[in-house]
PDB file of N, CA and C in Angstrom:
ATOM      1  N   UNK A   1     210.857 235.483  10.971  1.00  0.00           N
ATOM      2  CA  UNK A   1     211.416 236.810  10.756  1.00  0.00           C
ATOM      3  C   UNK A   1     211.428 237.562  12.087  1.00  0.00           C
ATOM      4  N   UNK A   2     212.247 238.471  12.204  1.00  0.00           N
ATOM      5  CA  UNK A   2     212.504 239.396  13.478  1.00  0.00           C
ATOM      6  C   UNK A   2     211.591 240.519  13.018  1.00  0.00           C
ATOM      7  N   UNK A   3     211.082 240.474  14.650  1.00  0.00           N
ATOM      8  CA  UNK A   3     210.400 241.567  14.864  1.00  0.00           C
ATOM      9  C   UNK A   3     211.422 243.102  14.779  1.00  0.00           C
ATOM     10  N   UNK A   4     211.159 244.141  14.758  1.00  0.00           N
ATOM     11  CA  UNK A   4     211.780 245.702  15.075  1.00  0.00           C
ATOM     12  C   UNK A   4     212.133 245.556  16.693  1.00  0.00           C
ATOM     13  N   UNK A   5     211.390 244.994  17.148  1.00  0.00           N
ATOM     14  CA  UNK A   5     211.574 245.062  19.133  1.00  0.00           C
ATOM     15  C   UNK A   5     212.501 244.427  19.034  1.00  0.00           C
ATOM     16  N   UNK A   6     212.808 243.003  18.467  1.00  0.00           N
ATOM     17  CA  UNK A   6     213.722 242.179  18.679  1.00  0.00           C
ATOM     18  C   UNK A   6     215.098 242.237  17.941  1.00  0.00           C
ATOM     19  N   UNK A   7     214.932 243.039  16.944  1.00  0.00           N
ATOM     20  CA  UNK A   7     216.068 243.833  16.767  1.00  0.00           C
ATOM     21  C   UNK A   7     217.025 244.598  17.274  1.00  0.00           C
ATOM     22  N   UNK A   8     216.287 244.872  18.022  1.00  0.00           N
ATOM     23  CA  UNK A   8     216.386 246.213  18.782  1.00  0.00           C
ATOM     24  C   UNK A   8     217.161 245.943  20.367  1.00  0.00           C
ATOM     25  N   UNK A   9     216.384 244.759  20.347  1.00  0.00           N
ATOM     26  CA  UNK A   9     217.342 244.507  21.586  1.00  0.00           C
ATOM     27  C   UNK A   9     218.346 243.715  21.173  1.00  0.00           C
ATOM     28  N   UNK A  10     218.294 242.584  20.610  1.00  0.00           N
ATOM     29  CA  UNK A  10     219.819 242.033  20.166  1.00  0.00           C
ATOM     30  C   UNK A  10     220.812 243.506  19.878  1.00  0.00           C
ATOM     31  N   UNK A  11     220.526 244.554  19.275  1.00  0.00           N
ATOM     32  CA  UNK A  11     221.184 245.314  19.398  1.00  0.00           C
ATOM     33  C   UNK A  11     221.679 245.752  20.416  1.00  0.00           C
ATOM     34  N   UNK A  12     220.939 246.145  21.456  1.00  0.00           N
ATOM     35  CA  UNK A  12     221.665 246.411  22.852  1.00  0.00           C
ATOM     36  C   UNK A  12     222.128 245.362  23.409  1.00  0.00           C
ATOM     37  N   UNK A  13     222.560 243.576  22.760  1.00  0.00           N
ATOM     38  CA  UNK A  13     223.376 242.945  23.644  1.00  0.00           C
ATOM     39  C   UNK A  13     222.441 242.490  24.761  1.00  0.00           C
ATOM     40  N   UNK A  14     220.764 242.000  24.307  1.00  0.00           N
ATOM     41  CA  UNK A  14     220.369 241.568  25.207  1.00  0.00           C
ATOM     42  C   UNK A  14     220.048 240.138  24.648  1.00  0.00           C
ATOM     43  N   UNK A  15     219.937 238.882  25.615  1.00  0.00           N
ATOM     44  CA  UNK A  15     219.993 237.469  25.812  1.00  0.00           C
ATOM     45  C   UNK A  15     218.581 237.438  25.030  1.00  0.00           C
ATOM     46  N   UNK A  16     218.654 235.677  24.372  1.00  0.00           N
ATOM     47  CA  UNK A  16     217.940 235.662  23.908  1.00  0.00           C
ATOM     48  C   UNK A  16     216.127 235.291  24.851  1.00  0.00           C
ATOM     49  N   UNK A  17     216.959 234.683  26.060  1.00  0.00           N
ATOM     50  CA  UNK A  17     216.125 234.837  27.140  1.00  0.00           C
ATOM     51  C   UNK A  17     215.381 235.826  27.596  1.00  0.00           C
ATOM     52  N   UNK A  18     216.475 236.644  27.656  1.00  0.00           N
ATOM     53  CA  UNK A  18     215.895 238.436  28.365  1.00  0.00           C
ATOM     54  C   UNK A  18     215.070 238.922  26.969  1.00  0.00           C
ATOM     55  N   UNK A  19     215.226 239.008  26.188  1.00  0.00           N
ATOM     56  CA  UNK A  19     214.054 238.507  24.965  1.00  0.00           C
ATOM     57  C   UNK A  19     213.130 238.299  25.055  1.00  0.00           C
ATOM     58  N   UNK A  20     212.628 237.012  25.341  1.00  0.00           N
ATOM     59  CA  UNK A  20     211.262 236.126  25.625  1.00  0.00           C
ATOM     60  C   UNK A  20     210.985 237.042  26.554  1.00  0.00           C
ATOM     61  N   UNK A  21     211.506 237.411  27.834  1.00  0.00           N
ATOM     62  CA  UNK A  21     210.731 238.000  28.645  1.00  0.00           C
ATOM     63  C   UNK A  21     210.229 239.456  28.762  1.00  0.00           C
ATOM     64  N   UNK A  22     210.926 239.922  28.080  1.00  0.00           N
ATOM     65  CA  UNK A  22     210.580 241.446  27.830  1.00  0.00           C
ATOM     66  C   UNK A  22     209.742 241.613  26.900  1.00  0.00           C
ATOM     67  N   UNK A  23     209.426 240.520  26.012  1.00  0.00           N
ATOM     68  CA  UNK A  23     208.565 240.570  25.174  1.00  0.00           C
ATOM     69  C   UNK A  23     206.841 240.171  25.559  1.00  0.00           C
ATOM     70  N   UNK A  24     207.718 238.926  26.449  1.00  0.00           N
ATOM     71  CA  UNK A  24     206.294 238.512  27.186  1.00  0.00           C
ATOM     72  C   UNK A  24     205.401 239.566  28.002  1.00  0.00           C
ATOM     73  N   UNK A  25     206.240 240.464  28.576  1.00  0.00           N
ATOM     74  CA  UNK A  25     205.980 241.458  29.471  1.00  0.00           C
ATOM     75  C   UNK A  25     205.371 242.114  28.871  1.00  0.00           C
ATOM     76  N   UNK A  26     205.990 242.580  27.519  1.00  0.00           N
ATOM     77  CA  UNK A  26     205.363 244.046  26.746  1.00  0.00           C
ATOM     78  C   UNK A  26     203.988 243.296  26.347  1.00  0.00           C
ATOM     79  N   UNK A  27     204.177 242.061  25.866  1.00  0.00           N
ATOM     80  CA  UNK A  27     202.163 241.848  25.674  1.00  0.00           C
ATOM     81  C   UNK A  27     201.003 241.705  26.548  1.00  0.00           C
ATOM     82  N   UNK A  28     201.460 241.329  27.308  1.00  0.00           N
ATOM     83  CA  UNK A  28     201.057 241.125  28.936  1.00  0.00           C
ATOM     84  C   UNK A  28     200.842 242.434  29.434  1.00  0.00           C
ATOM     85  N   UNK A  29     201.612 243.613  29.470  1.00  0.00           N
ATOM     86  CA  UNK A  29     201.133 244.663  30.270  1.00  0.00           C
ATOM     87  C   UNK A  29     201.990 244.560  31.358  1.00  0.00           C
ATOM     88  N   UNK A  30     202.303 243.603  31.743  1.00  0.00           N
ATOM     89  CA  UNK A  30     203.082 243.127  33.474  1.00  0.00           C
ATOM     90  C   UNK A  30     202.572 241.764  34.190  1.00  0.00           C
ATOM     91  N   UNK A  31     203.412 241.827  34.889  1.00  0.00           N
ATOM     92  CA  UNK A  31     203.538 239.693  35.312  1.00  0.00           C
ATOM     93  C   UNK A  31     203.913 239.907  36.402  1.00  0.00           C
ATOM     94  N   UNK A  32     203.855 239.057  37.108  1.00  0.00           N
ATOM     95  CA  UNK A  32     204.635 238.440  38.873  1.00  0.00           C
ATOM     96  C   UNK A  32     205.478 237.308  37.681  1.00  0.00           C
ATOM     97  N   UNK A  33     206.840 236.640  38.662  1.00  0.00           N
ATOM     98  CA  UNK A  33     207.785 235.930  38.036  1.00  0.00           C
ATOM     99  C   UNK A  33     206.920 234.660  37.463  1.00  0.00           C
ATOM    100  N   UNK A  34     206.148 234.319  38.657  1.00  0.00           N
ATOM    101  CA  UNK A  34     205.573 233.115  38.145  1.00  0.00           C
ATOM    102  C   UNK A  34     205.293 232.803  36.677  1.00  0.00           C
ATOM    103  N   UNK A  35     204.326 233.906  36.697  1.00  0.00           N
ATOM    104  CA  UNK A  35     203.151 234.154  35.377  1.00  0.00           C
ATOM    105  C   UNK A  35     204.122 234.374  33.963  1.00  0.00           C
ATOM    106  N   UNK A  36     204.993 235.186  34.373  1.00  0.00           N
ATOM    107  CA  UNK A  36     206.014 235.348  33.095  1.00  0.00           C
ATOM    108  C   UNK A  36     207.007 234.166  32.808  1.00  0.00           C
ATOM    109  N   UNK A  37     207.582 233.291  33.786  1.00  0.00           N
ATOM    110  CA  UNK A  37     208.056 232.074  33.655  1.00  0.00           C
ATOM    111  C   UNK A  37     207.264 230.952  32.601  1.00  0.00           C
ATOM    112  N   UNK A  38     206.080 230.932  33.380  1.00  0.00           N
ATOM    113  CA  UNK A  38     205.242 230.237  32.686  1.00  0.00           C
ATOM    114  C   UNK A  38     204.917 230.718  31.634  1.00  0.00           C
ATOM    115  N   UNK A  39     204.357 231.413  31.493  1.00  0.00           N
ATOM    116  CA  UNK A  39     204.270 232.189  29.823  1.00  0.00           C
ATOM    117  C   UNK A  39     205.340 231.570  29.102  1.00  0.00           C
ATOM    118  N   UNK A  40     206.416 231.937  28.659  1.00  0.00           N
ATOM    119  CA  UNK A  40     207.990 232.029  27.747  1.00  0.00           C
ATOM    120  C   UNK A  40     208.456 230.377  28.416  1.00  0.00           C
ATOM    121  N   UNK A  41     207.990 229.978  29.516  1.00  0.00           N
ATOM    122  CA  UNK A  41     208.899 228.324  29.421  1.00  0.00           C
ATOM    123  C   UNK A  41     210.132 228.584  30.104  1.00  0.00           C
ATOM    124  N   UNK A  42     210.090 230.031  30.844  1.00  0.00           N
ATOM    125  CA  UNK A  42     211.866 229.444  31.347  1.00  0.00           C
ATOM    126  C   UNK A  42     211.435 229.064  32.898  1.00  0.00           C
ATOM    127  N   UNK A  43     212.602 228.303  33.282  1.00  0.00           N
ATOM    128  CA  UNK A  43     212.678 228.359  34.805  1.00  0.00           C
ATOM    129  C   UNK A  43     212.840 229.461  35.442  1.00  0.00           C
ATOM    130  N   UNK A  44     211.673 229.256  36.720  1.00  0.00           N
ATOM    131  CA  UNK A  44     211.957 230.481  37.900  1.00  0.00           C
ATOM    132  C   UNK A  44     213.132 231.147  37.731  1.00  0.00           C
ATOM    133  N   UNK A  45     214.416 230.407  37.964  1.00  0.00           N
ATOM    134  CA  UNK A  45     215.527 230.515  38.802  1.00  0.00           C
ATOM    135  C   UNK A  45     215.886 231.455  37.368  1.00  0.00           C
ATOM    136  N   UNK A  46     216.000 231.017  36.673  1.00  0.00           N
ATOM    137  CA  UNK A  46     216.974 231.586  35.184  1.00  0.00           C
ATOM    138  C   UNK A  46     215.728 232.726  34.513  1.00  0.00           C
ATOM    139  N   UNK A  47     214.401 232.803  35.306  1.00  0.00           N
ATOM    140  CA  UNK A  47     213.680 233.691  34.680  1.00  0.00           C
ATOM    141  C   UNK A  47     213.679 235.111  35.698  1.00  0.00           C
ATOM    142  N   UNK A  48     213.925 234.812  37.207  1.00  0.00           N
ATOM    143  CA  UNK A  48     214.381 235.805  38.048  1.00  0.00           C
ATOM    144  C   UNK A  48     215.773 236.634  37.559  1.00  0.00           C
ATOM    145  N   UNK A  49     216.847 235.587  37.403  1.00  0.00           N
ATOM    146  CA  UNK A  49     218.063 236.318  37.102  1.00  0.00           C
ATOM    147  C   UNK A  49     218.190 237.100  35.779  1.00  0.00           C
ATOM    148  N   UNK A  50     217.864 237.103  34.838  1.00  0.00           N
ATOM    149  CA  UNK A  50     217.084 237.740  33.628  1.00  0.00           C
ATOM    150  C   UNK A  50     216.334 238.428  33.974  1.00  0.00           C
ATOM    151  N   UNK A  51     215.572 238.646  34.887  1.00  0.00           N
ATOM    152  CA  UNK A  51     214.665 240.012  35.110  1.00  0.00           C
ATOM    153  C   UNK A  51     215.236 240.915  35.961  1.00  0.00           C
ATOM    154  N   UNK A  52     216.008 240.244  36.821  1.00  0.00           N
ATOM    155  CA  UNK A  52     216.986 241.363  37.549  1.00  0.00           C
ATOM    156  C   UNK A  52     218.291 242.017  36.816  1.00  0.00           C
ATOM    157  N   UNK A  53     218.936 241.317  35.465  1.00  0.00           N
ATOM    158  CA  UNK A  53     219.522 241.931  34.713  1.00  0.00           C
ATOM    159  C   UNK A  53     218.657 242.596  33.190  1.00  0.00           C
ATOM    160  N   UNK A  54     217.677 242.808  33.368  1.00  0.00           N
ATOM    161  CA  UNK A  54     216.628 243.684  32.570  1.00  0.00           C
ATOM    162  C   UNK A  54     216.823 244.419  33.578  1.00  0.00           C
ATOM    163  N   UNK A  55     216.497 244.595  34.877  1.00  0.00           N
ATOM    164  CA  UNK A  55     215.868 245.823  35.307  1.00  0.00           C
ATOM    165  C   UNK A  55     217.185 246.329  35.843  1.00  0.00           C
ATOM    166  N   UNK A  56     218.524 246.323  35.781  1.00  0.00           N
ATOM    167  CA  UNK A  56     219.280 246.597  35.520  1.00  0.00           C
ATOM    168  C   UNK A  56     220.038 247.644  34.505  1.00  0.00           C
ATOM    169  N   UNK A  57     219.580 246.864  33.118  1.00  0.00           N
ATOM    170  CA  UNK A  57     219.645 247.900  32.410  1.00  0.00           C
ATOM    171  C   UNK A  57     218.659 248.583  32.180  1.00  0.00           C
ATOM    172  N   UNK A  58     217.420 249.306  32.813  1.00  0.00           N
ATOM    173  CA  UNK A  58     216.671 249.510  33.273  1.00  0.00           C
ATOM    174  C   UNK A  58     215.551 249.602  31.668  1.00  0.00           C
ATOM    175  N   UNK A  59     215.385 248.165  31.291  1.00  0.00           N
ATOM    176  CA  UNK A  59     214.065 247.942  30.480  1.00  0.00           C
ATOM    177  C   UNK A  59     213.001 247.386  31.295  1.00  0.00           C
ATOM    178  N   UNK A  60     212.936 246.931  32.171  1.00  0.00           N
ATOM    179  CA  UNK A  60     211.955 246.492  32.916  1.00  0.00           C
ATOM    180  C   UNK A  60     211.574 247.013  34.471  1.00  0.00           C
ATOM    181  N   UNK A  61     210.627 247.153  34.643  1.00  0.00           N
ATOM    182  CA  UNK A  61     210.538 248.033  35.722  1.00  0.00           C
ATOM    183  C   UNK A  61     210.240 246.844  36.856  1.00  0.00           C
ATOM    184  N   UNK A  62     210.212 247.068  38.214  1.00  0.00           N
ATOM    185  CA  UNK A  62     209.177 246.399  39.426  1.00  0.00           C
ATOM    186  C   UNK A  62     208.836 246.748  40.602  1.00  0.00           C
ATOM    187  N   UNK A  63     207.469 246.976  40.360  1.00  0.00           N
ATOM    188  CA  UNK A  63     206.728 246.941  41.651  1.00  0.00           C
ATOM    189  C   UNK A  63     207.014 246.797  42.504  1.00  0.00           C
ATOM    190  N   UNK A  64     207.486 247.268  43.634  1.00  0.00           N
ATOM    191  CA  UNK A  64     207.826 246.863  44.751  1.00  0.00           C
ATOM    192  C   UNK A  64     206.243 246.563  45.673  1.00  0.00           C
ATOM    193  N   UNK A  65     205.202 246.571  45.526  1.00  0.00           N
ATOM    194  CA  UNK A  65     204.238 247.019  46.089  1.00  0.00           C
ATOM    195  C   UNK A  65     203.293 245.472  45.538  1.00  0.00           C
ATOM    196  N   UNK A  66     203.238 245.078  44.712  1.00  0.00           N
ATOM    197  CA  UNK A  66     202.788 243.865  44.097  1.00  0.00           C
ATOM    198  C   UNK A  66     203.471 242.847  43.770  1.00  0.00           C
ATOM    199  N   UNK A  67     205.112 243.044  43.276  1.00  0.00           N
ATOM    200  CA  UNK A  67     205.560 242.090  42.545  1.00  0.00           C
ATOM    201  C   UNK A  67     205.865 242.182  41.482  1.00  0.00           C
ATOM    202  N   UNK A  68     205.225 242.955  40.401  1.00  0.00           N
ATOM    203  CA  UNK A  68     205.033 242.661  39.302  1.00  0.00           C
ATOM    204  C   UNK A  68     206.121 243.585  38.198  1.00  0.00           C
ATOM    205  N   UNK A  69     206.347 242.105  37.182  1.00  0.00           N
ATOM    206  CA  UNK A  69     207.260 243.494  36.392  1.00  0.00           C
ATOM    207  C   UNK A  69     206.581 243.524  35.122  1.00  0.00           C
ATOM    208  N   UNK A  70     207.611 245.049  34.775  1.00  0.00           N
ATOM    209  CA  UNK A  70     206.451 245.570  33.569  1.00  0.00           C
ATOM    210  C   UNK A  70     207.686 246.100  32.510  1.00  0.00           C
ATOM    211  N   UNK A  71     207.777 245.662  30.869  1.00  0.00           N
ATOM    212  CA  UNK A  71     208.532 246.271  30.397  1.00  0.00           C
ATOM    213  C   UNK A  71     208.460 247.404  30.098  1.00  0.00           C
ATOM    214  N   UNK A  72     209.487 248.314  29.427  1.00  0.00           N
ATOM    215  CA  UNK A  72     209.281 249.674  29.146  1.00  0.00           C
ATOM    216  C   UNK A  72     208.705 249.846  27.841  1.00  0.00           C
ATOM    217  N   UNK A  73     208.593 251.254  27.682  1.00  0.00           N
ATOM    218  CA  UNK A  73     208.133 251.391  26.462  1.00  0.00           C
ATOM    219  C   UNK A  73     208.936 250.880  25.616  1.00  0.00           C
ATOM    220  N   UNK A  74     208.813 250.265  24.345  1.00  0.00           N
ATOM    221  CA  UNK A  74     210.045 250.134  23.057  1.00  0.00           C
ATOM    222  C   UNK A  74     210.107 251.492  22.575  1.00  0.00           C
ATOM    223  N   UNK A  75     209.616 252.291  22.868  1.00  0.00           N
ATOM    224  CA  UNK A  75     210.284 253.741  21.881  1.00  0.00           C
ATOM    225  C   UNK A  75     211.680 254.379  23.233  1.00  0.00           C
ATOM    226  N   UNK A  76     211.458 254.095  24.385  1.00  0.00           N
ATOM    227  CA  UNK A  76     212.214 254.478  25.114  1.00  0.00           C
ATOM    228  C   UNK A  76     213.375 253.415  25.021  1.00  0.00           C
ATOM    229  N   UNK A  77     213.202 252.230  24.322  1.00  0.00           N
ATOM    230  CA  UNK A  77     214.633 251.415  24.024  1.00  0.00           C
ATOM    231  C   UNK A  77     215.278 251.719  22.753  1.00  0.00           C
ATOM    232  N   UNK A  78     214.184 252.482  21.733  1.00  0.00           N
ATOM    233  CA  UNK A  78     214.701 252.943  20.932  1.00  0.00           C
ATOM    234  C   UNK A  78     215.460 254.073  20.950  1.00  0.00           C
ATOM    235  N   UNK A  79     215.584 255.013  21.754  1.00  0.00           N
ATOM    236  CA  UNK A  79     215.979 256.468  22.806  1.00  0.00           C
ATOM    237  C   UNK A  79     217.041 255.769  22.864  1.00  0.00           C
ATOM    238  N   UNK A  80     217.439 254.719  23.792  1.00  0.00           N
ATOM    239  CA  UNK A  80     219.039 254.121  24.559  1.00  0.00           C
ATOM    240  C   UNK A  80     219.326 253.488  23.680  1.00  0.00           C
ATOM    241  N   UNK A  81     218.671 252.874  22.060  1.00  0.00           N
ATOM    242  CA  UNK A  81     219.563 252.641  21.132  1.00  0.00           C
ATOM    243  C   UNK A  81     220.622 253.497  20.350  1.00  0.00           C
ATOM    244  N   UNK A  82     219.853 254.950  20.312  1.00  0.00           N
ATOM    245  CA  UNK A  82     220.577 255.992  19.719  1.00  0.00           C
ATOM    246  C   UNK A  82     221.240 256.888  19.920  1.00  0.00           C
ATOM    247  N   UNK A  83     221.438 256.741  21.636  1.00  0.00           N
ATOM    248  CA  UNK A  83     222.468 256.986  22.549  1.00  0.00           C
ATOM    249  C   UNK A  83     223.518 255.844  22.376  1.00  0.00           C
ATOM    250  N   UNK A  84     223.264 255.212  22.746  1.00  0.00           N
ATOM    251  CA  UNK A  84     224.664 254.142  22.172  1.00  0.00           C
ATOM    252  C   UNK A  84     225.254 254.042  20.479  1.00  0.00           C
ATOM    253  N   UNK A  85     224.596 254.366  20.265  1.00  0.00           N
ATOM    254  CA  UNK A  85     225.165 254.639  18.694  1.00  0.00           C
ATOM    255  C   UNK A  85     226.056 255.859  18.658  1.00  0.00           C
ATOM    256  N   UNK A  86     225.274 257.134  19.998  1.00  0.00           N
ATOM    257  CA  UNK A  86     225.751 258.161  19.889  1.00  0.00           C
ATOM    258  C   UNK A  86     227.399 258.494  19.997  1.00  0.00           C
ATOM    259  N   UNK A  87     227.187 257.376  21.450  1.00  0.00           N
ATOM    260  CA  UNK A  87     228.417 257.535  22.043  1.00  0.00           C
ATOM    261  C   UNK A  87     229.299 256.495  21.238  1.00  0.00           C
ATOM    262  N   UNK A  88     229.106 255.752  20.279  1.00  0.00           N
ATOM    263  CA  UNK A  88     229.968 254.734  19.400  1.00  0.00           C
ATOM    264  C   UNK A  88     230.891 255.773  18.393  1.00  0.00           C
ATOM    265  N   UNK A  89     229.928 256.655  17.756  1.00  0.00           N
ATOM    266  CA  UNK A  89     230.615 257.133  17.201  1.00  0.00           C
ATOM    267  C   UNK A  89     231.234 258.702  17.279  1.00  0.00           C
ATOM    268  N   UNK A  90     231.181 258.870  18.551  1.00  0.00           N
ATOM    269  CA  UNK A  90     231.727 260.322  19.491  1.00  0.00           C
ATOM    270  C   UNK A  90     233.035 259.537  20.111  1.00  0.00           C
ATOM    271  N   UNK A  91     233.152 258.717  20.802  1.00  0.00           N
ATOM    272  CA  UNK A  91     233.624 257.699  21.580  1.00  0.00           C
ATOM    273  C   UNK A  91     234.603 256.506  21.241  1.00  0.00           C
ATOM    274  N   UNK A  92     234.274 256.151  20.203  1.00  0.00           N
ATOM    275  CA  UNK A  92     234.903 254.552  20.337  1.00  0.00           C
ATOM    276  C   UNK A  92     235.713 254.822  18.843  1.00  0.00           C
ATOM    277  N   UNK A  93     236.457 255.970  19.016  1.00  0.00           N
ATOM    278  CA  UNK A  93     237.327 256.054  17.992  1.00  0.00           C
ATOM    279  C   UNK A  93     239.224 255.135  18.038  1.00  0.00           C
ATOM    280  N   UNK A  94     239.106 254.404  19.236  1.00  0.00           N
ATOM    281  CA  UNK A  94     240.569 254.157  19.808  1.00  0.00           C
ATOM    282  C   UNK A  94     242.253 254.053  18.729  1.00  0.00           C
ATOM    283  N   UNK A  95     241.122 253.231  17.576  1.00  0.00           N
ATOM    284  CA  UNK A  95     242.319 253.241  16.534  1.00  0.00           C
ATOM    285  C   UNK A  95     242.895 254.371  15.284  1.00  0.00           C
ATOM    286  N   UNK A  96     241.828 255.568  15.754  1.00  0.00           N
ATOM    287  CA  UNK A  96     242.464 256.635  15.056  1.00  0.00           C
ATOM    288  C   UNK A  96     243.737 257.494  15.928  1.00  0.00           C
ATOM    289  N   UNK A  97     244.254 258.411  15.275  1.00  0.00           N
ATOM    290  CA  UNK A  97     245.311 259.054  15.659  1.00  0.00           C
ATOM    291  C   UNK A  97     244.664 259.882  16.715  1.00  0.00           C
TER     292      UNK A  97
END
């Protein structure tokens, strides 16, 4: 069964990768790539590029000072869920008159 977090982000159109890791993160507290790679099983390479498109859409934060990334709060993804809802239905009217 799905978690509410993981709801939550498939809702915002996030990978099922960027998933594992934001999740890994949120139990963890925060990781260097290594540690979070290893955790969730992905490769470096595909676990870097996933954390740089998390922190992108800015759920994941990083350290510039250590390394380390840290996810955000889930109530603050819940915030940019209901902004996008906001603007769905303010916004994304194209096929009305």
């Amino acid at each position: 069964m799905s978690s509410a977090i993981e709801i939550m982000l498939r809702d915002l159109k996030v990978t099922r990768r960027e998933a594992a890791l934001y999740i890994a993160l949120l139990e963890d507290g925060g990781m260097n790539l290594n540690a979070v790679a290893r955790k969730t099983g992905i490769g470096k390479d595909h676990a870097k590029a996933a954390l740089e498109r998390l922190a992108e859409k800015r759920f994941v934060d990083l350290s510039p000072h250590d390394g380390r990334y840290a996810a955000k709060d889930p109530i603050e993804l819940k915030r940019m869920l209901k902004k996008k809802e906001l603007r769905f239905i303010l916004f994304d009217h194209s096929g009305l008159p």
